[in-house]
C-alpha atoms as a PDB file:
ATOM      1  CA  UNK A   1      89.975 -74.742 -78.164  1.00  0.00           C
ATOM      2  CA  UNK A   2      86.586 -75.608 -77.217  1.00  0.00           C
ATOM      3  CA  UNK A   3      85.471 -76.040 -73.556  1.00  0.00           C
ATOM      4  CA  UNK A   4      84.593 -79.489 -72.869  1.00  0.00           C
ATOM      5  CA  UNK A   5      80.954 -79.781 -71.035  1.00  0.00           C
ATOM      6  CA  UNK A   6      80.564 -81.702 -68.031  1.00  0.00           C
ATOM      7  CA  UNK A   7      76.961 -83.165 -67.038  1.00  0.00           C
ATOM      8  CA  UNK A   8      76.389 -83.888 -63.660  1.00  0.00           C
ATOM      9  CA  UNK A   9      73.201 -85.151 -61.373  1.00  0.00           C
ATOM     10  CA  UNK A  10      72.459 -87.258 -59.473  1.00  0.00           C
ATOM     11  CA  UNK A  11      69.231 -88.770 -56.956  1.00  0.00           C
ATOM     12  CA  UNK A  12      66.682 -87.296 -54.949  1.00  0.00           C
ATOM     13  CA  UNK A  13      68.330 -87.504 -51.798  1.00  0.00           C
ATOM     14  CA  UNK A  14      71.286 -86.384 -52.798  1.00  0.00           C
ATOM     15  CA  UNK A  15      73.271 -89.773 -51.799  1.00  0.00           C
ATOM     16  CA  UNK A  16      74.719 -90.451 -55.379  1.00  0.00           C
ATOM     17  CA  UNK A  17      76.230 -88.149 -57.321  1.00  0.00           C
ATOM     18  CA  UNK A  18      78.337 -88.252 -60.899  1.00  0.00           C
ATOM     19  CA  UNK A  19      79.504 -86.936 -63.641  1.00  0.00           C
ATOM     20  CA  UNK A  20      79.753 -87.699 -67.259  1.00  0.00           C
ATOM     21  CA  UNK A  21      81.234 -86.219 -70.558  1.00  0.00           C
ATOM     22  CA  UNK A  22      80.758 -86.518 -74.422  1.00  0.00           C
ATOM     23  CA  UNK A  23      77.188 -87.740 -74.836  1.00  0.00           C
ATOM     24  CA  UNK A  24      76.438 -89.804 -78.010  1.00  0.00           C
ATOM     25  CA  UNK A  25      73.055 -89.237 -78.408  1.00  0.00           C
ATOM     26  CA  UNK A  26      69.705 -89.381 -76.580  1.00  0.00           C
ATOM     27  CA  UNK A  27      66.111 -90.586 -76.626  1.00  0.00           C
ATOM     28  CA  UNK A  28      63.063 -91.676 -75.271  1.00  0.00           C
ATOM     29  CA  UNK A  29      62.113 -95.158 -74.490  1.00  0.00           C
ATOM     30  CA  UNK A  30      58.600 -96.631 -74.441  1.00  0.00           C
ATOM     31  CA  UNK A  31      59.615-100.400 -73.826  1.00  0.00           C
ATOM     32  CA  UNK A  32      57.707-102.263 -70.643  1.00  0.00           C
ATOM     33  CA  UNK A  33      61.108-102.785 -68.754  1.00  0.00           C
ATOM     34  CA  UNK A  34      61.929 -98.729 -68.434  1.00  0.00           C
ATOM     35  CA  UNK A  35      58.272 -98.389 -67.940  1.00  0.00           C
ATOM     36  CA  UNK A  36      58.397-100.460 -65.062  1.00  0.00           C
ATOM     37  CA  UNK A  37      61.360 -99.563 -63.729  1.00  0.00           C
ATOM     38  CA  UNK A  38      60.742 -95.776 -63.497  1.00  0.00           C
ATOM     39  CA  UNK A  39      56.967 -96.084 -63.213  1.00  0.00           C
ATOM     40  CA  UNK A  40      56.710 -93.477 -66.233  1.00  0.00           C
ATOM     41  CA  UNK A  41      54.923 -94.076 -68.803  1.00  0.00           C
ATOM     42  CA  UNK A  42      57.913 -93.243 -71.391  1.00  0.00           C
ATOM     43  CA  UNK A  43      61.911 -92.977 -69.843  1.00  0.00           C
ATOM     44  CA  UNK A  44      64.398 -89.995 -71.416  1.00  0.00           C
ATOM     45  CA  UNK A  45      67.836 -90.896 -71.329  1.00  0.00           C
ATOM     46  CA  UNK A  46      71.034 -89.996 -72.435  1.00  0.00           C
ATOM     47  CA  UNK A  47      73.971 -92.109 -74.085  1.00  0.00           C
ATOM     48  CA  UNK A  48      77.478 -91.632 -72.725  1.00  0.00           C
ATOM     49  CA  UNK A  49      80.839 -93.446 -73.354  1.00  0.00           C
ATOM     50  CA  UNK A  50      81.153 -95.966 -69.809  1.00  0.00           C
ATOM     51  CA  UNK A  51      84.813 -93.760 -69.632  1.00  0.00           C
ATOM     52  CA  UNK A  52      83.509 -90.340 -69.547  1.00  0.00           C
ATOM     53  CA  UNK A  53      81.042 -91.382 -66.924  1.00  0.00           C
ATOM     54  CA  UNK A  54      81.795 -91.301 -62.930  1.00  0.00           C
ATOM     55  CA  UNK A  55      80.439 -92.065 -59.544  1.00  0.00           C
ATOM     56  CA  UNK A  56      81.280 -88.436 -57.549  1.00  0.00           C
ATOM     57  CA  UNK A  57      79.175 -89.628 -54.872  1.00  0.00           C
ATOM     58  CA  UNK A  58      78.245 -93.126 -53.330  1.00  0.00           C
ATOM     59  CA  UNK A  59      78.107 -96.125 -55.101  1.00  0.00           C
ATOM     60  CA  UNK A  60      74.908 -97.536 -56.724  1.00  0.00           C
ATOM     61  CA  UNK A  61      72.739-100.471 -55.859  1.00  0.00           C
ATOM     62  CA  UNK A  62      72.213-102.410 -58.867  1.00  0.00           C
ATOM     63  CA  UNK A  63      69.355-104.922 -60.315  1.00  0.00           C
ATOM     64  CA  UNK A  64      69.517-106.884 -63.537  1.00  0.00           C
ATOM     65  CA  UNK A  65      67.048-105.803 -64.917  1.00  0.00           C
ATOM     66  CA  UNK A  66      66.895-108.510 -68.150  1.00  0.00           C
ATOM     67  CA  UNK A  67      69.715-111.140 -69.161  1.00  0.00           C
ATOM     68  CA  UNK A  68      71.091-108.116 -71.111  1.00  0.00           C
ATOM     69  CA  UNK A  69      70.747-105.142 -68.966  1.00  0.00           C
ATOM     70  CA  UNK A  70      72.019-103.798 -65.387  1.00  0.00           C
ATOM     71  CA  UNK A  71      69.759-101.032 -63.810  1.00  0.00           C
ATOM     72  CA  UNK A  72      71.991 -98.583 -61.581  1.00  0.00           C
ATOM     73  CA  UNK A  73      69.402 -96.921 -58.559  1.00  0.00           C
ATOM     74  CA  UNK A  74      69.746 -95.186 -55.380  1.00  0.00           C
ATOM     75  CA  UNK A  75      69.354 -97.992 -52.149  1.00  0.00           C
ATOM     76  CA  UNK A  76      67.973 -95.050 -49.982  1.00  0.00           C
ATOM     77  CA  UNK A  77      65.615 -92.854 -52.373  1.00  0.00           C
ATOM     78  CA  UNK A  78      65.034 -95.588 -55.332  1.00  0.00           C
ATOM     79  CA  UNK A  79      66.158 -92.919 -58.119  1.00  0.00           C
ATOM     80  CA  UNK A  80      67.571 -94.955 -60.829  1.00  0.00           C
ATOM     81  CA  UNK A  81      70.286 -93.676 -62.422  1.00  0.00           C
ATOM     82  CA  UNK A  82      71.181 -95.743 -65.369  1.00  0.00           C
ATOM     83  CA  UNK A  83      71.385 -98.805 -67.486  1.00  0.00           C
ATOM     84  CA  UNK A  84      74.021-100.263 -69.140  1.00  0.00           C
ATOM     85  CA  UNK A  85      73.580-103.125 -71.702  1.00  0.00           C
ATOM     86  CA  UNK A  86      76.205-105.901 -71.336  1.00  0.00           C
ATOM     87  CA  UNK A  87      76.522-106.568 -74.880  1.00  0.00           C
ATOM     88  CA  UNK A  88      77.917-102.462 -74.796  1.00  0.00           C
ATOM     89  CA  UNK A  89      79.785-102.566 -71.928  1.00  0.00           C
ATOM     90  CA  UNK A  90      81.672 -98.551 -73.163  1.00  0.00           C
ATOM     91  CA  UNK A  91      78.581 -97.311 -73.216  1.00  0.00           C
ATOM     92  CA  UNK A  92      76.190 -96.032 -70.264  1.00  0.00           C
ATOM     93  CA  UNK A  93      72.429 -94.478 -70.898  1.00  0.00           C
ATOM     94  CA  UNK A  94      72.070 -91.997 -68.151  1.00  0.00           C
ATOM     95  CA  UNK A  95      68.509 -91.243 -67.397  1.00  0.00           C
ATOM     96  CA  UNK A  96      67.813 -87.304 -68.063  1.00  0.00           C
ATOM     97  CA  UNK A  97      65.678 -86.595 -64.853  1.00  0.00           C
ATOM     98  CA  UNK A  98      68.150 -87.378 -63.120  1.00  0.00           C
ATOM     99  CA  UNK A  99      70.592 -84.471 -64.390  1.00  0.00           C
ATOM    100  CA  UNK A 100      70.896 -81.353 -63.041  1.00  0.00           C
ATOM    101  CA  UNK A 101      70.015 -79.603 -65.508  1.00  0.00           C
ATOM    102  CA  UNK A 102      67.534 -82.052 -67.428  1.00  0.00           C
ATOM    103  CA  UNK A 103      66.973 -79.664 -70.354  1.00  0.00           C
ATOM    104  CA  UNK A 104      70.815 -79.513 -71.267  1.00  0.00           C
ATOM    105  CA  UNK A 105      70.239 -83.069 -73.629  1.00  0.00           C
ATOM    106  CA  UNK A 106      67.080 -83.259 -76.015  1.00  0.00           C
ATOM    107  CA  UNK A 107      65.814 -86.393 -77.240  1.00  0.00           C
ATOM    108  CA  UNK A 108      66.640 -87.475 -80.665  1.00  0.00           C
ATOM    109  CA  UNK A 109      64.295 -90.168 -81.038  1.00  0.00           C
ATOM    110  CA  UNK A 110      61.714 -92.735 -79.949  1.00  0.00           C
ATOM    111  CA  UNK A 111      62.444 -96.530 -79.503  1.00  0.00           C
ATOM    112  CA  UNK A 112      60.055 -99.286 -78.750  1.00  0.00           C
ATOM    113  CA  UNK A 113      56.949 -97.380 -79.971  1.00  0.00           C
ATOM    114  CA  UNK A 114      55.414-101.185 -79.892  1.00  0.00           C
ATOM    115  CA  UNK A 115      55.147-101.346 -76.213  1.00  0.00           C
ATOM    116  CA  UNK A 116      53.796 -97.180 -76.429  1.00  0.00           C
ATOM    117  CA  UNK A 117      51.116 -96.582 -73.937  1.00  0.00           C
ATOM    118  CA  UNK A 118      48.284 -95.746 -75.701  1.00  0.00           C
ATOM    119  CA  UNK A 119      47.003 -92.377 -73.695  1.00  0.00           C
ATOM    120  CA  UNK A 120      50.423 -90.946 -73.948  1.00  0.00           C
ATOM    121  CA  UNK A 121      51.050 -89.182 -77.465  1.00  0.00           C
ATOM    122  CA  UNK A 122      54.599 -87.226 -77.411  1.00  0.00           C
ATOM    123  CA  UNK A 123      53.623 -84.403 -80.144  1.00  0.00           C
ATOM    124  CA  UNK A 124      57.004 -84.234 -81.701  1.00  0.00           C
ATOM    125  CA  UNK A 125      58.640 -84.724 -85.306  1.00  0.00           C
ATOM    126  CA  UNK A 126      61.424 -87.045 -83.926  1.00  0.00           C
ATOM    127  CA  UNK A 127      62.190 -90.423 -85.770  1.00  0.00           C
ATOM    128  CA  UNK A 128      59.943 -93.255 -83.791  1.00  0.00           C
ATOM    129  CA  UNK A 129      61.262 -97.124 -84.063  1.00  0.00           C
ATOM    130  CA  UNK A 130      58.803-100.211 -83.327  1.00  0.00           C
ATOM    131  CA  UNK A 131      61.834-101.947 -81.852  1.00  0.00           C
ATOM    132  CA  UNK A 132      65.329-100.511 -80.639  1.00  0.00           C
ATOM    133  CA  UNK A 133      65.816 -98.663 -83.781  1.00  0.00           C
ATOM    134  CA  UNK A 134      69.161 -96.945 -84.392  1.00  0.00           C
ATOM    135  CA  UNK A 135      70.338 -98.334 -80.925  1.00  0.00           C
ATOM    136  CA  UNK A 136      70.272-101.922 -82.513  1.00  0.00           C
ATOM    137  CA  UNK A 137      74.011-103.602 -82.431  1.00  0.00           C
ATOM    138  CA  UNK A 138      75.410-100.037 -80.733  1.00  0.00           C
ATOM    139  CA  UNK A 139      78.783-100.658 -80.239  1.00  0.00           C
END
């Protein structure tokens, strides 16, 4: 039997905390709403099923974000946390920096390459997507 590996992080000041289980996959998004939002140029994240995932610590402020999309963030330090899409309500997209060990999930692709900031090139040989790619109708 295989040990089951549990991710945890959580913000900069250390008021929220969690844990989460069984990621689906991961990528990098270069769309103007997680651009905004985390005032990167490009957001990492990480897919996990909404039931593996768990506040530990705190409770999260929340904004939404678009009509489709909830943005989880720290009140006190502004770290976000996570989105969740309300068309996939069992699913959660953790953002990586915010684990504590950020290296333990590697991007599997890019998403929204249309909205790509021009003076950022990631030099990598993952699959990039114009649009939402292989996250369009996740369910």
């Amino acid at each position: 039997m295989t040990e089951e590996r549990v991710f945890t992080g959580g913000c900069l000041c250390g008021e929220l905390r969690y844990e989460a289980r069984d990621p689906i996959d991961a990528g990098y998004c270069h769309c103007r709403l997680c651009q905004r939002s985390s005032g990167a140029p490009v957001l990492a994240w990480a897919t996990f099923p909404t039931a593996t995932f768990s506040q530990t610590k705190g409770e999260p402020a929340t904004y939404s974000s678009s009509d489709a999309g909830r943005r989880d963030f720290c009140a006190g330090c502004g770290t976000q946390i996570a989105f969740r899409d309300t068309g996939t309500p069992e699913r959660i997209d953790v953002n990586l920096g915010s684990l504590d060990d950020p290296a333990a999930i590697e991007p599997m692709y890019h998403i929204w390459l249309g909205s790509r900031i021009p003076w950022l090139e990631i030099a990598d040989h993952l699959p990039r997507y114009t649009d939402e790619g292989p996250d369009a109708g996740a369910s």
